[in-house]
C-alpha atoms as a PDB file:
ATOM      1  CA  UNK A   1      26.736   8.234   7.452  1.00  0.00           C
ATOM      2  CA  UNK A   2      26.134   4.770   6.433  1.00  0.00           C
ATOM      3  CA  UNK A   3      26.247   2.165   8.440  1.00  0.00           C
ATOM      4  CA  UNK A   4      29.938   0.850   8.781  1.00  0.00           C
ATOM      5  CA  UNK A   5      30.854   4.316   9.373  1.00  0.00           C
ATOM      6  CA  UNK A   6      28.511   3.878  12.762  1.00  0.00           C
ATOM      7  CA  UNK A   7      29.370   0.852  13.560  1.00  0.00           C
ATOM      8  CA  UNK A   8      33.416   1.357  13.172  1.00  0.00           C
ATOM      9  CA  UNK A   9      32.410   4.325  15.447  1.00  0.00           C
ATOM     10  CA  UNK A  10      31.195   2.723  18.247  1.00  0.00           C
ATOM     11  CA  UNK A  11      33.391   0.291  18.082  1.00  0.00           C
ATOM     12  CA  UNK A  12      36.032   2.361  18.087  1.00  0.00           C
ATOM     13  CA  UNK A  13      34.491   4.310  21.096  1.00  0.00           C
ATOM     14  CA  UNK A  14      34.795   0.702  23.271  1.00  0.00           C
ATOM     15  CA  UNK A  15      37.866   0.279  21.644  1.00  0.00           C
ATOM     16  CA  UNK A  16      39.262   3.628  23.848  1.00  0.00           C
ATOM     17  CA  UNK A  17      36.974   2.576  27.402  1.00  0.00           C
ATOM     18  CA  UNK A  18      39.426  -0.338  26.699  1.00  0.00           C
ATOM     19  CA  UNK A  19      41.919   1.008  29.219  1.00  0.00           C
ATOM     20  CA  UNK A  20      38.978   2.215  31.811  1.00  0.00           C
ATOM     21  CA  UNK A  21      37.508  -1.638  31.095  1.00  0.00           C
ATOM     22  CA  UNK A  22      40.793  -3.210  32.148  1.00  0.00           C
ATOM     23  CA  UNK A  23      40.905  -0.595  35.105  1.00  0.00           C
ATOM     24  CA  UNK A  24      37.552  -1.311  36.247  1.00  0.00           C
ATOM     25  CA  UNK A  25      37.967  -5.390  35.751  1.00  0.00           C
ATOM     26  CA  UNK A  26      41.629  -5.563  37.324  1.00  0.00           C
ATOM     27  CA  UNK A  27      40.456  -8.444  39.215  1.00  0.00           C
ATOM     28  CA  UNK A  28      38.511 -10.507  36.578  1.00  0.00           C
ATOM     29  CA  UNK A  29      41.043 -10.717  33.934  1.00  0.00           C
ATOM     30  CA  UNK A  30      39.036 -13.179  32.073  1.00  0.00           C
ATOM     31  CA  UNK A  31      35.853 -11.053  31.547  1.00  0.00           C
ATOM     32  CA  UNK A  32      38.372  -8.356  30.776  1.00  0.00           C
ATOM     33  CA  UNK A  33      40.104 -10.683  27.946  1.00  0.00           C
ATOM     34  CA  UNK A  34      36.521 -11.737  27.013  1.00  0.00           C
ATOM     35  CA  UNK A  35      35.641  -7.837  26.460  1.00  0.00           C
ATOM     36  CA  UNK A  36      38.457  -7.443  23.940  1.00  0.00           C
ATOM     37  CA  UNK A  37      37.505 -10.561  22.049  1.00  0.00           C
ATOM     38  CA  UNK A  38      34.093  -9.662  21.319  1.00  0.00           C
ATOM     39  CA  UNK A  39      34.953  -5.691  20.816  1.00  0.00           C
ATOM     40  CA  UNK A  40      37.657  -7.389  18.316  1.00  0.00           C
ATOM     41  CA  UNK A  41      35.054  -9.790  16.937  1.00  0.00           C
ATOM     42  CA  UNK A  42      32.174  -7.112  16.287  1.00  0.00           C
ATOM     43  CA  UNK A  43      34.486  -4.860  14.434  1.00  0.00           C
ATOM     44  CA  UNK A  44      35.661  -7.774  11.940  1.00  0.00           C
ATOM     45  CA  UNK A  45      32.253  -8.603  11.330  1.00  0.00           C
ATOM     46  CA  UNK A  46      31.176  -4.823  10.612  1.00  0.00           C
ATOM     47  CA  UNK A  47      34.677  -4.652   8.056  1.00  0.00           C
ATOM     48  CA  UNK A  48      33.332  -7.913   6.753  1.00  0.00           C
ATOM     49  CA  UNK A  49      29.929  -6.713   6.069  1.00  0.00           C
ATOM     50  CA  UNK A  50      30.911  -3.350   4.631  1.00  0.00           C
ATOM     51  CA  UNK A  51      33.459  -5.226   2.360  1.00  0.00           C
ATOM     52  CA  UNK A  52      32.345  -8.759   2.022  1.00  0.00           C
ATOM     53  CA  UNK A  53      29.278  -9.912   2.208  1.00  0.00           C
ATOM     54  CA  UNK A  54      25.955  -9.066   0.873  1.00  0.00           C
ATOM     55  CA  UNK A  55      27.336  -7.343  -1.317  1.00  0.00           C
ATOM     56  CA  UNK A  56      26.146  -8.126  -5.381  1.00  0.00           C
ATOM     57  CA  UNK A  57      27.875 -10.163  -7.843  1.00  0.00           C
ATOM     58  CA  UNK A  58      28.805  -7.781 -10.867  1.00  0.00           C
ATOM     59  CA  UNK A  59      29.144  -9.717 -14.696  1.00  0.00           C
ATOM     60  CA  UNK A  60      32.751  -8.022 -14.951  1.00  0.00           C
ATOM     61  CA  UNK A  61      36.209  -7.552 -12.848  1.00  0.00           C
ATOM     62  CA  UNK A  62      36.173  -4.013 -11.592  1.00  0.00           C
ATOM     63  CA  UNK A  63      39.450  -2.466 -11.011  1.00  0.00           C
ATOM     64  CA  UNK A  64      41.480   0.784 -11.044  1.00  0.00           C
ATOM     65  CA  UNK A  65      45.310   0.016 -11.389  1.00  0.00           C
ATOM     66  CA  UNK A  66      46.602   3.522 -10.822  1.00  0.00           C
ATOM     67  CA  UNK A  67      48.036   4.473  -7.160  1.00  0.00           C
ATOM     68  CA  UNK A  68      46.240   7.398  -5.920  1.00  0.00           C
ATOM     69  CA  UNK A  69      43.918   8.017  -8.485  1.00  0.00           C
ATOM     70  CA  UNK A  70      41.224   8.940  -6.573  1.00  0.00           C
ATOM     71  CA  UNK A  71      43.260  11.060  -4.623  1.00  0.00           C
ATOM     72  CA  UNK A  72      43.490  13.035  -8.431  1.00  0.00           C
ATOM     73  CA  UNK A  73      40.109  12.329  -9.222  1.00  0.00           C
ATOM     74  CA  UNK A  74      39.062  14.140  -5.654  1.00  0.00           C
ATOM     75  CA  UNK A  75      41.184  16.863  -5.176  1.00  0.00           C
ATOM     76  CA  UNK A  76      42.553  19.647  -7.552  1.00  0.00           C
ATOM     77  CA  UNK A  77      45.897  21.360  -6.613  1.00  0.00           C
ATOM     78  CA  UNK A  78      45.696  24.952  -8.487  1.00  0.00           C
ATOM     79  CA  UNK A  79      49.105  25.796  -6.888  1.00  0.00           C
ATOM     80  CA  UNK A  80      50.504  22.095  -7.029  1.00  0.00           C
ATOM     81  CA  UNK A  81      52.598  21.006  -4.793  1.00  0.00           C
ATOM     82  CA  UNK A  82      52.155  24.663  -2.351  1.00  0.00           C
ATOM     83  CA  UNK A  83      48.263  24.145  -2.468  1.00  0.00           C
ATOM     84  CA  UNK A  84      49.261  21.756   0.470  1.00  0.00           C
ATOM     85  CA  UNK A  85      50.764  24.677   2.329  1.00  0.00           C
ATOM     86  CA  UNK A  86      48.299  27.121   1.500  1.00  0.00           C
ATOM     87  CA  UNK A  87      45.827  25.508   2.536  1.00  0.00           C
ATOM     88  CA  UNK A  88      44.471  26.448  -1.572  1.00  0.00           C
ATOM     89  CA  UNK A  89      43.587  22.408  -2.220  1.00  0.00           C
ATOM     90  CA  UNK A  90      40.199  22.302  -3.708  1.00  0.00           C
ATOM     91  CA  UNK A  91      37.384  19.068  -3.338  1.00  0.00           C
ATOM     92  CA  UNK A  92      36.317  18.382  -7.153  1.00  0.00           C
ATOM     93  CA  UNK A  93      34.319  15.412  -6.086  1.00  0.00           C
ATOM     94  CA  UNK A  94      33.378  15.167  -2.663  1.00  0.00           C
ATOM     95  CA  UNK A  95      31.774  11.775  -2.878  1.00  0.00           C
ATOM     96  CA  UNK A  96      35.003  10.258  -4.097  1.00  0.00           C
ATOM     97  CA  UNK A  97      36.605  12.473  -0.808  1.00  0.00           C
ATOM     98  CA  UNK A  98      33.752  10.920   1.490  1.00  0.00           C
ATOM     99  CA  UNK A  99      35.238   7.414   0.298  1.00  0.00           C
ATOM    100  CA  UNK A 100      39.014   7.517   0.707  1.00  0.00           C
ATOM    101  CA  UNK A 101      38.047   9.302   4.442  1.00  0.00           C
ATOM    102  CA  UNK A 102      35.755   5.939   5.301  1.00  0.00           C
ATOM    103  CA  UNK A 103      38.323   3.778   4.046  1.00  0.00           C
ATOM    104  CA  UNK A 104      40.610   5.785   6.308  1.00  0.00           C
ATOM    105  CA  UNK A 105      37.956   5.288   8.947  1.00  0.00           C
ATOM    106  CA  UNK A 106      37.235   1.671   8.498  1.00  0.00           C
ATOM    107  CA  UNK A 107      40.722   0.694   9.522  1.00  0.00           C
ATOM    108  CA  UNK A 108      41.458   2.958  12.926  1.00  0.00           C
ATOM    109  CA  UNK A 109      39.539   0.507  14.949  1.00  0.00           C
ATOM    110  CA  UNK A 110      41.979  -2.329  14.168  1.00  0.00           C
ATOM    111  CA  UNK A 111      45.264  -0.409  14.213  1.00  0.00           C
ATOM    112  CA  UNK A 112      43.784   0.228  17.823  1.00  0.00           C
ATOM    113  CA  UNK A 113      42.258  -2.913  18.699  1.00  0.00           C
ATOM    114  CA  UNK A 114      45.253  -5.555  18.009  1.00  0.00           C
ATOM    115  CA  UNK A 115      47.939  -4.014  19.547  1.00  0.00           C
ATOM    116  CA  UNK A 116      45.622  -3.951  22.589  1.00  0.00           C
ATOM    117  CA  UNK A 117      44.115  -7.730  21.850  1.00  0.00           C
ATOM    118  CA  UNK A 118      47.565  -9.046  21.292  1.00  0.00           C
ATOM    119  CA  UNK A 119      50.050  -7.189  23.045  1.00  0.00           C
ATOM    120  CA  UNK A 120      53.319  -9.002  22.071  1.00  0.00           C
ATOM    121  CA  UNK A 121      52.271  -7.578  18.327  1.00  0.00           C
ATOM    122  CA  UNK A 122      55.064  -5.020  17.262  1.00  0.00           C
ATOM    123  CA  UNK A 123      54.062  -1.749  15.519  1.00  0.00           C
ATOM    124  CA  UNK A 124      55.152  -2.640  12.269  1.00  0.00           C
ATOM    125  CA  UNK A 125      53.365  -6.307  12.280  1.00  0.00           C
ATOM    126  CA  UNK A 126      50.025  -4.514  13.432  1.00  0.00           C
ATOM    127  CA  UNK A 127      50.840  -2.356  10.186  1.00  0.00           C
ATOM    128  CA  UNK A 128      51.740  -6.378   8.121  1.00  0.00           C
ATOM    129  CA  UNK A 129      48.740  -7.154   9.411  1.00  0.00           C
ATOM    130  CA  UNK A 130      46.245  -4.189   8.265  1.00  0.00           C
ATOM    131  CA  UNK A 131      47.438  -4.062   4.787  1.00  0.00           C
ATOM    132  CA  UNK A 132      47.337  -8.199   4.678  1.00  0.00           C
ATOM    133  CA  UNK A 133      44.114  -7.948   5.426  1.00  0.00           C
ATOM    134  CA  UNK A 134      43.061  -5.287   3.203  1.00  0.00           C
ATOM    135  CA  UNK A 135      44.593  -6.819   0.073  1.00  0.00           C
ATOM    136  CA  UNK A 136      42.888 -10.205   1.168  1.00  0.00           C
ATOM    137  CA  UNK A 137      39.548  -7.705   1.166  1.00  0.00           C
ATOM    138  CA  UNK A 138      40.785  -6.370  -2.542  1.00  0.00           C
ATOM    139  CA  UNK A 139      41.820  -9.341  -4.427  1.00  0.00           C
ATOM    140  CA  UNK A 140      38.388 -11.330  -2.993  1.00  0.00           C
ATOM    141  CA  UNK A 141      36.233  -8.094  -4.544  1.00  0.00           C
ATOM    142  CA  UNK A 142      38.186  -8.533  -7.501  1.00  0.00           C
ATOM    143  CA  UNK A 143      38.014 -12.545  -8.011  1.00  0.00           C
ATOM    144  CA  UNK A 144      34.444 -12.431  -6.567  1.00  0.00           C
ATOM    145  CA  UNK A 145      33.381  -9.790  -8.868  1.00  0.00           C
ATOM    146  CA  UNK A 146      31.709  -7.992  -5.612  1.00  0.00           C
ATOM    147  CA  UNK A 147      33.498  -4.842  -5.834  1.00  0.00           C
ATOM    148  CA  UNK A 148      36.282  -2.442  -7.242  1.00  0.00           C
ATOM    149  CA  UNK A 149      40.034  -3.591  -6.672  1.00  0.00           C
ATOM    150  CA  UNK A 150      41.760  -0.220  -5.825  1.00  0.00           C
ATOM    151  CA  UNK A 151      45.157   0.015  -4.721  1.00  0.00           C
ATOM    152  CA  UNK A 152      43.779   3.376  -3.220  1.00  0.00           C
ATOM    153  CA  UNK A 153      41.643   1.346  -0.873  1.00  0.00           C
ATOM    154  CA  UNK A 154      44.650  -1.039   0.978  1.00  0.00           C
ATOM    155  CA  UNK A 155      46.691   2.554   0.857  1.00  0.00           C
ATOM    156  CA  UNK A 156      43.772   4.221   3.196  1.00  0.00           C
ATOM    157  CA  UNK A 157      43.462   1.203   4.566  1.00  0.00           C
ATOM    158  CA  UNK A 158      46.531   0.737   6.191  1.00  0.00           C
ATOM    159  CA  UNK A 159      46.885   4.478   6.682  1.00  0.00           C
ATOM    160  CA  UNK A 160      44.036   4.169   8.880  1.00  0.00           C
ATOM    161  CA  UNK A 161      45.747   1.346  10.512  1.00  0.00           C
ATOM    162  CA  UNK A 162      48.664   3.800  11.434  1.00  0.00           C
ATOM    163  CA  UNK A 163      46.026   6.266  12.731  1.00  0.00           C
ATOM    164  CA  UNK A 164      44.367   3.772  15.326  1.00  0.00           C
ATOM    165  CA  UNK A 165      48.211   2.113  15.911  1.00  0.00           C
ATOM    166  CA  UNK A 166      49.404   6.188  17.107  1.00  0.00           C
ATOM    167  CA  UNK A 167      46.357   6.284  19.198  1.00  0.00           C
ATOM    168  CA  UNK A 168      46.978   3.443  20.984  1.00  0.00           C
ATOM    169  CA  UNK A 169      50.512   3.762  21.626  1.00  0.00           C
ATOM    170  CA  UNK A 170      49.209   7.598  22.855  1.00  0.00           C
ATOM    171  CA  UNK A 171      46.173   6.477  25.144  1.00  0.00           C
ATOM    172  CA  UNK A 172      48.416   3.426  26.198  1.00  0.00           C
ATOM    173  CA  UNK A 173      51.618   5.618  26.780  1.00  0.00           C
ATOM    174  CA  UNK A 174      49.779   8.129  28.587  1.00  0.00           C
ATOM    175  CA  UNK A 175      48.018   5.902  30.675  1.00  0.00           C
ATOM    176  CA  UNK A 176      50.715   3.848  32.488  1.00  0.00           C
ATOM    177  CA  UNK A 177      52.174   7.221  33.335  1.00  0.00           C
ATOM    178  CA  UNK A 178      48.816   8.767  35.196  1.00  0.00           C
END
C-alpha cells in the first residue's frame, strides 16, 4: 500500500468519527468546524502529493485518449458481457487493477468530506466538483509533463466521489434517525 492509499485511509476513517466529533463537540461548534477544516485540508494535501507534486518532469506529454482502456487492458471477459454475471471476469494485469481501485480510493474521502464541510452543497455539485477537480489534476499532469492524462483516471475519480457522496448521505441519514 503506498502511501496515499494510507493516508486517504485515515483520513477517511476521521472523515466517518465526523458525526461522533460533532456529537461529542455539540457545544463548541467552532472547534467542531475547525476539525472539518483541517480533516478537509490534510486530505487535499495527501491528493495533491499523490498527484501533484514531487512528482518528475518527463521530456514528453503522456496520455491515453481511449475511455476505459485500462479497464480492457485489466480485465478479460471470456463470456463478454455474462462474465459480469458469472462472476467468470478474469484480472490480466493486476497492477493496472491495483490502479483504477486507488484512483477509486483516492476520491471517497472527498465525496464524503464536502457534503459534510459544506452542507448547502447538493449531491450532484459534490459530483461537479470531484470530476472538476480531477480534470484540473489531468490536464496539469499533462501540460506539466508530470504524469499520464487518462480519461480513465477523472472516470474513477469521480466514481469514487459517488462512493464517499452514498456514504455520507447513509452515515448522515442514519444518524439523525438514531
Amino acid at each position: 500500500m503506498d502511501q496515499v492509499t494510507i493516508i486517504s485511509l485515515f483520513v477517511l476513517v476521521f472523515a466517518l468519527l465526523l458525526p461522533v466529533l460533532a456529537n461529542g463537540l455539540r457545544r463548541h461548534p467552532r472547534w467542531f468546524a475547525a476539525a472539518k477544516y483541517v480533516i478537509l485540508g490534510v486530505y487535499i494535501l495527501a491528493n495533491l502529493h499523490e498527484t501533484l507534486l514531487f512528482r518528475a518532469v518527463r521530456p514528453n506529454y503522456q496520455a491515453e485518449w481511449e475511455l476505459l482502456w485500462s479497464y480492457r487492458e485489466s480485465l478479460a471477459f471470456p463470456d463478454g458481457l455474462m462474465s459480469l454475471l458469472r462472476g467468470t471476469v478474469e484480472v490480466v494485469r493486476p497492477a493496472l487493477l491495483e490502479e483504477i481501485i486507488l484512483n477509486i480510493l483516492l476520491y471517497i474521502p472527498l465525496g464524503y468530506l464536502l457534503p459534510f464541510v459544506f452542507g448547502k452543497l447538493k449531491p450532484w455539485q459534490v459530483v461537479a466538483i470531484a470530476f472538476g477537480c480531477s480534470a484540473l489534476t489531468e490536464v496539469i499532469q499533462l501540460v506539466g509533463k508530470i504524469g499520464w492524462f487518462e480519461f480513465d483516471d477523472m472516470l474513477n475519480n469521480t466514481m469514487g466521489c459517488v462512493i464517499g457522496l452514498v456514504m455520507y448521505r447513509y452515515i448522515i441519514k442514519r444518524g439523525r434517525n438514531n
